[in-house]
N, C-alpha and C. Protein backbone atom coordinates (compact mmCIF):
# COMPACT_ATOMS: atom_id res chain seq x y z
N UNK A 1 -14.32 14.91 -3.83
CA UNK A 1 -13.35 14.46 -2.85
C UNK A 1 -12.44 13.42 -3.50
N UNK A 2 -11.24 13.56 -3.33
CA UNK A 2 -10.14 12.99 -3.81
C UNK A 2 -9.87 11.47 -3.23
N UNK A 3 -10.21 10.11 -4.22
CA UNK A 3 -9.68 9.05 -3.10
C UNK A 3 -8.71 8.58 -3.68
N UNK A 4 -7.50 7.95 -2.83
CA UNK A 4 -6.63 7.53 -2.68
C UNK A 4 -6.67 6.02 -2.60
N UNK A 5 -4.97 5.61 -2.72
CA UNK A 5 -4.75 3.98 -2.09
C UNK A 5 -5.77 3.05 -2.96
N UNK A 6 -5.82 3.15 -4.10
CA UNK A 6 -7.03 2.11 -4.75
C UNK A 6 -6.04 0.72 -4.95
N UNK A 7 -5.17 0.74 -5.22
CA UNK A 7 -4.03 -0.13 -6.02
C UNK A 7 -3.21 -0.03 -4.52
N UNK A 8 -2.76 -1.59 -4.70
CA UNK A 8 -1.57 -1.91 -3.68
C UNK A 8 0.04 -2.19 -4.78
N UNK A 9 -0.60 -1.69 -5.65
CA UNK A 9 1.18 -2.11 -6.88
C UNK A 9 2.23 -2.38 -6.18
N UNK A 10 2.80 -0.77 -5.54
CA UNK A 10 4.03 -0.62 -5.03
C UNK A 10 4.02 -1.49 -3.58
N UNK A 11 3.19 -1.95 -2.74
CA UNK A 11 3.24 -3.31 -2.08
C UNK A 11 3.58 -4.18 -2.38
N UNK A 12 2.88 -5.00 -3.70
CA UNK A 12 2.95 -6.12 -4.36
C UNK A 12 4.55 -6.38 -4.91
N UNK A 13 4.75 -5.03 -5.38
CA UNK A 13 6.25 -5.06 -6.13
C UNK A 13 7.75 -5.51 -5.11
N UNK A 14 7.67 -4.59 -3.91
CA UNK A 14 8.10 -4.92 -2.78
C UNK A 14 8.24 -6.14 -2.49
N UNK A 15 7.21 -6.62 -2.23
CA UNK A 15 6.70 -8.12 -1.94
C UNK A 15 7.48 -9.02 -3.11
N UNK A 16 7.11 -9.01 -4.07
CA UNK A 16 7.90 -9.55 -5.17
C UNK A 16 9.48 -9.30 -5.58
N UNK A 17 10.05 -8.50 -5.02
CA UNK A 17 11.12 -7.73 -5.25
C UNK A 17 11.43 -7.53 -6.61
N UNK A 18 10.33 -6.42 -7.04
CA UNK A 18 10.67 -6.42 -8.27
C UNK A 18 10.54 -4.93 -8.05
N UNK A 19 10.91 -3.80 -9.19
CA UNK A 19 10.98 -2.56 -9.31
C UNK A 19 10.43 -1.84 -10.22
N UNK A 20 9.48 -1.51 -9.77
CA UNK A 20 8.79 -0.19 -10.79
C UNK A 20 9.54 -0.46 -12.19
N UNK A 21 10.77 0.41 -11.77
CA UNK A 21 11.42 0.58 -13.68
C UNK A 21 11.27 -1.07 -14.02
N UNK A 22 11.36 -2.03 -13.73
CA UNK A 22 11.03 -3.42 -14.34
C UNK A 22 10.04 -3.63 -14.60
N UNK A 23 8.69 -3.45 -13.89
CA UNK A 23 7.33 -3.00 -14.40
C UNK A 23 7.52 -2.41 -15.87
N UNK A 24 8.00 -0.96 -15.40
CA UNK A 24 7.86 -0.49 -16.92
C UNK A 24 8.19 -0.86 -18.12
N UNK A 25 9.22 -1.69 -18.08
CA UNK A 25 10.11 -2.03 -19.00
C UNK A 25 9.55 -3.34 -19.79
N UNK A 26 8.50 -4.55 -18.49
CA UNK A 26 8.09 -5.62 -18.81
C UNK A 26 6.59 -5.23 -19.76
N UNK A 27 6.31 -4.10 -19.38
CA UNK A 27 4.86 -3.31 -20.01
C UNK A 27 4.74 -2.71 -21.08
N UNK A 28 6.25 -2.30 -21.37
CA UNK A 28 6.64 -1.33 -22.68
C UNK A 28 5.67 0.07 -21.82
N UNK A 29 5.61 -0.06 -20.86
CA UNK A 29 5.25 1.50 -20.88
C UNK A 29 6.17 2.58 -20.00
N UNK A 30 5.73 4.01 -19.89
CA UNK A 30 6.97 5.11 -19.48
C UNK A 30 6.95 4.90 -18.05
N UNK A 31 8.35 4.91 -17.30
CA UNK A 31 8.41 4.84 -16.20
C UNK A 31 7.67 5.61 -15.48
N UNK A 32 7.43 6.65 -16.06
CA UNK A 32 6.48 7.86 -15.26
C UNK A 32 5.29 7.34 -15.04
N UNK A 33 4.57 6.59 -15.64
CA UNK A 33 3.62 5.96 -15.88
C UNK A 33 3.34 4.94 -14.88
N UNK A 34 3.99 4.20 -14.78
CA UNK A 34 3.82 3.36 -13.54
C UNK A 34 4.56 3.78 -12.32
N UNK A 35 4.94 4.68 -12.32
CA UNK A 35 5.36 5.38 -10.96
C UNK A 35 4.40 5.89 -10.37
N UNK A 36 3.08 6.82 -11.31
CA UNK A 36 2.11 7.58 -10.97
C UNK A 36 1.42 6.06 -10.37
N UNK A 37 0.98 4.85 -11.26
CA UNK A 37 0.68 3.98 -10.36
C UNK A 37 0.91 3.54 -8.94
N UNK A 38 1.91 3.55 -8.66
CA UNK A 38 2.54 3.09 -7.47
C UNK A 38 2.13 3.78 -6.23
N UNK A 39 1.83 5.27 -6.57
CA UNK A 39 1.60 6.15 -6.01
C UNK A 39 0.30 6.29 -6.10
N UNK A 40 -0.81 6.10 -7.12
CA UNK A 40 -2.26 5.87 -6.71
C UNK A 40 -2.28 7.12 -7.26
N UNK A 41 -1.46 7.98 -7.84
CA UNK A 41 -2.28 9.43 -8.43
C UNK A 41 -2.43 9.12 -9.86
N UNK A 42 -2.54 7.88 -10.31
CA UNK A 42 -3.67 7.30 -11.31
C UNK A 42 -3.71 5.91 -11.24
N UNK A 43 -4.67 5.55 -11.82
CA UNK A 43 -4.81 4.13 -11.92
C UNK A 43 -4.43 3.09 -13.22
N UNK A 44 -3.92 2.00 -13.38
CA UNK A 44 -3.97 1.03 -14.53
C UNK A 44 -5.31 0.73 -14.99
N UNK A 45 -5.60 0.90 -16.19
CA UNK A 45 -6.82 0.21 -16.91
C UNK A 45 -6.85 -1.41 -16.85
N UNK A 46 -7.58 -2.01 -16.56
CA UNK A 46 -7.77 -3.04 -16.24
C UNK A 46 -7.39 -4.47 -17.22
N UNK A 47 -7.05 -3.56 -18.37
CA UNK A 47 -6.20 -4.92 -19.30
C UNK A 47 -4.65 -4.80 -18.50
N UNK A 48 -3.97 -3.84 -18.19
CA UNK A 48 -2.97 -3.43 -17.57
C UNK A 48 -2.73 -4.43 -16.53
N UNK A 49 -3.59 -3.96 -15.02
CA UNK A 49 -3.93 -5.14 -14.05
C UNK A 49 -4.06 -6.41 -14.54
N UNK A 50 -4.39 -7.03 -15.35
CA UNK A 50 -4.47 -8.50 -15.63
C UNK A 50 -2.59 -8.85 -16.24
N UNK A 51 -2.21 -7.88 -17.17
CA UNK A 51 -1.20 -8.25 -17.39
C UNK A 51 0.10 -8.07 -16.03
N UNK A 52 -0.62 -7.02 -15.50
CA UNK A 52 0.81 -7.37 -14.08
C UNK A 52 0.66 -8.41 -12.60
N UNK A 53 -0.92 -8.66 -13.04
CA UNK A 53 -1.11 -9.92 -12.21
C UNK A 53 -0.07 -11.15 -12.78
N UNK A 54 -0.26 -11.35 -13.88
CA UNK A 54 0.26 -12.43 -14.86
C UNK A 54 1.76 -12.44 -14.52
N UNK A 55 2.44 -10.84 -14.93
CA UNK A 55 3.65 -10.96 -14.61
C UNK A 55 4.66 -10.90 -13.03
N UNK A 56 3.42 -10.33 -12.23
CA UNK A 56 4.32 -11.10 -11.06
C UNK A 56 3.66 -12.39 -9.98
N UNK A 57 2.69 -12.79 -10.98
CA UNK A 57 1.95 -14.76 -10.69
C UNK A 57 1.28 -13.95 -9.47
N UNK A 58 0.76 -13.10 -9.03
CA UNK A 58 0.03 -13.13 -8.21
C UNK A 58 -1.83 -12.93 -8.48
N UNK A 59 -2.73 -13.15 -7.73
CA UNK A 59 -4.28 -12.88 -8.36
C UNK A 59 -4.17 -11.64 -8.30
N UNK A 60 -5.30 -11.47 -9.53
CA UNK A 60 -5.34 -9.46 -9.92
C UNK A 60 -6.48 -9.11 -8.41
N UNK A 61 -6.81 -9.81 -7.71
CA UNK A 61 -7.45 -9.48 -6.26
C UNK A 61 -5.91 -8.45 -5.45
N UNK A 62 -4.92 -8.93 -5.68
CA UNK A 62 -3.81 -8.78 -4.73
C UNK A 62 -3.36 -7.24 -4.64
N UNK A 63 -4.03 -6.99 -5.84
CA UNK A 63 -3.11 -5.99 -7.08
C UNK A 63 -4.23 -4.48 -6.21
N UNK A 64 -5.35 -4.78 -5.63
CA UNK A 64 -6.64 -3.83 -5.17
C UNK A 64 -6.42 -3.91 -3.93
N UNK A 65 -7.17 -2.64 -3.41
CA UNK A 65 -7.28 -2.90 -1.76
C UNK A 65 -8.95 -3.71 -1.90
N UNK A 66 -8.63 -4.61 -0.74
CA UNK A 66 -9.58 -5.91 -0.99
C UNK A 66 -10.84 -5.01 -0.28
N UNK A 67 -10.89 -4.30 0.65
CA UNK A 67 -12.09 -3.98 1.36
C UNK A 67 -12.39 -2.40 1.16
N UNK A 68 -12.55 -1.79 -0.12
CA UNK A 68 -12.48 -0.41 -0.57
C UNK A 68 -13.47 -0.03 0.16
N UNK A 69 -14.75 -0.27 0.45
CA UNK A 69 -15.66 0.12 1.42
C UNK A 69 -15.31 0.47 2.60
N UNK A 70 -14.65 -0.23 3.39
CA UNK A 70 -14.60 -0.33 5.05
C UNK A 70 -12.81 1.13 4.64
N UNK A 71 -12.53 1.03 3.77
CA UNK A 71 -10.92 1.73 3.37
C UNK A 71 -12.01 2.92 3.43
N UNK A 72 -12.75 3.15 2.43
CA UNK A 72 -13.27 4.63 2.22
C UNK A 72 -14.17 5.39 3.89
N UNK A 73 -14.39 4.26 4.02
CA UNK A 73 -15.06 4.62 5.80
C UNK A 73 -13.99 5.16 6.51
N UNK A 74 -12.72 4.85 6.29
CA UNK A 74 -11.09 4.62 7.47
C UNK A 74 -10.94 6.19 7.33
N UNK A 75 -11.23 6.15 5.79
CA UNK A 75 -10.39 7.29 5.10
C UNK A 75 -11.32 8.79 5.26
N UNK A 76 -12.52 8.46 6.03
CA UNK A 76 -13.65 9.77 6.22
C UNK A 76 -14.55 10.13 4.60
N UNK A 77 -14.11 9.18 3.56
CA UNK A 77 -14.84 9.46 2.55
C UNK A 77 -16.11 9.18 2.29
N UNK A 78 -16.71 7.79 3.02
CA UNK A 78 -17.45 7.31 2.99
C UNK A 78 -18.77 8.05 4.09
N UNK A 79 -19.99 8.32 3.77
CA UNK A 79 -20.71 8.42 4.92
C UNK A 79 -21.64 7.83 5.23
């Protein structure tokens, strides 16, 4: 079973008013790349997350959905 929504990125970015392609660009990595982030149809490796905590000053907590348990229950994944 497929889960979703792990990463709040494209929240955070919003929130920050900052833009994906600036992500990419501050990361050196392919826009495609953090687009698929944004979208949760993959995830950042966790040196990744520390560096985009860093770069938009927020805690790498911010960067996750804080209650993945009670999320995977919402979401019917959990039983």
């Amino acid at each position: 079973m497929e889960v979703r929504d792990i990463n709040r990125l494209k929240l955070v970015l919003v929130e920050k008013k900052r833009t994906a392609k600036w992500l990419a660009e501050e990361l050196q990595k392919a826009p495609a790349t953090v687009s698929k982030w944004c979208t949760n149809s993959s995830q950042p490796d966790l040196n990744s997350l520390l560096k985009i905590s860093d770069l938009l000053g927020v805690d790498i907590k911010e960067l996750i959905v804080r209650e993945y348990k009670q999320y995977l229950m919402s979401q019917g994944v959990w039983a």
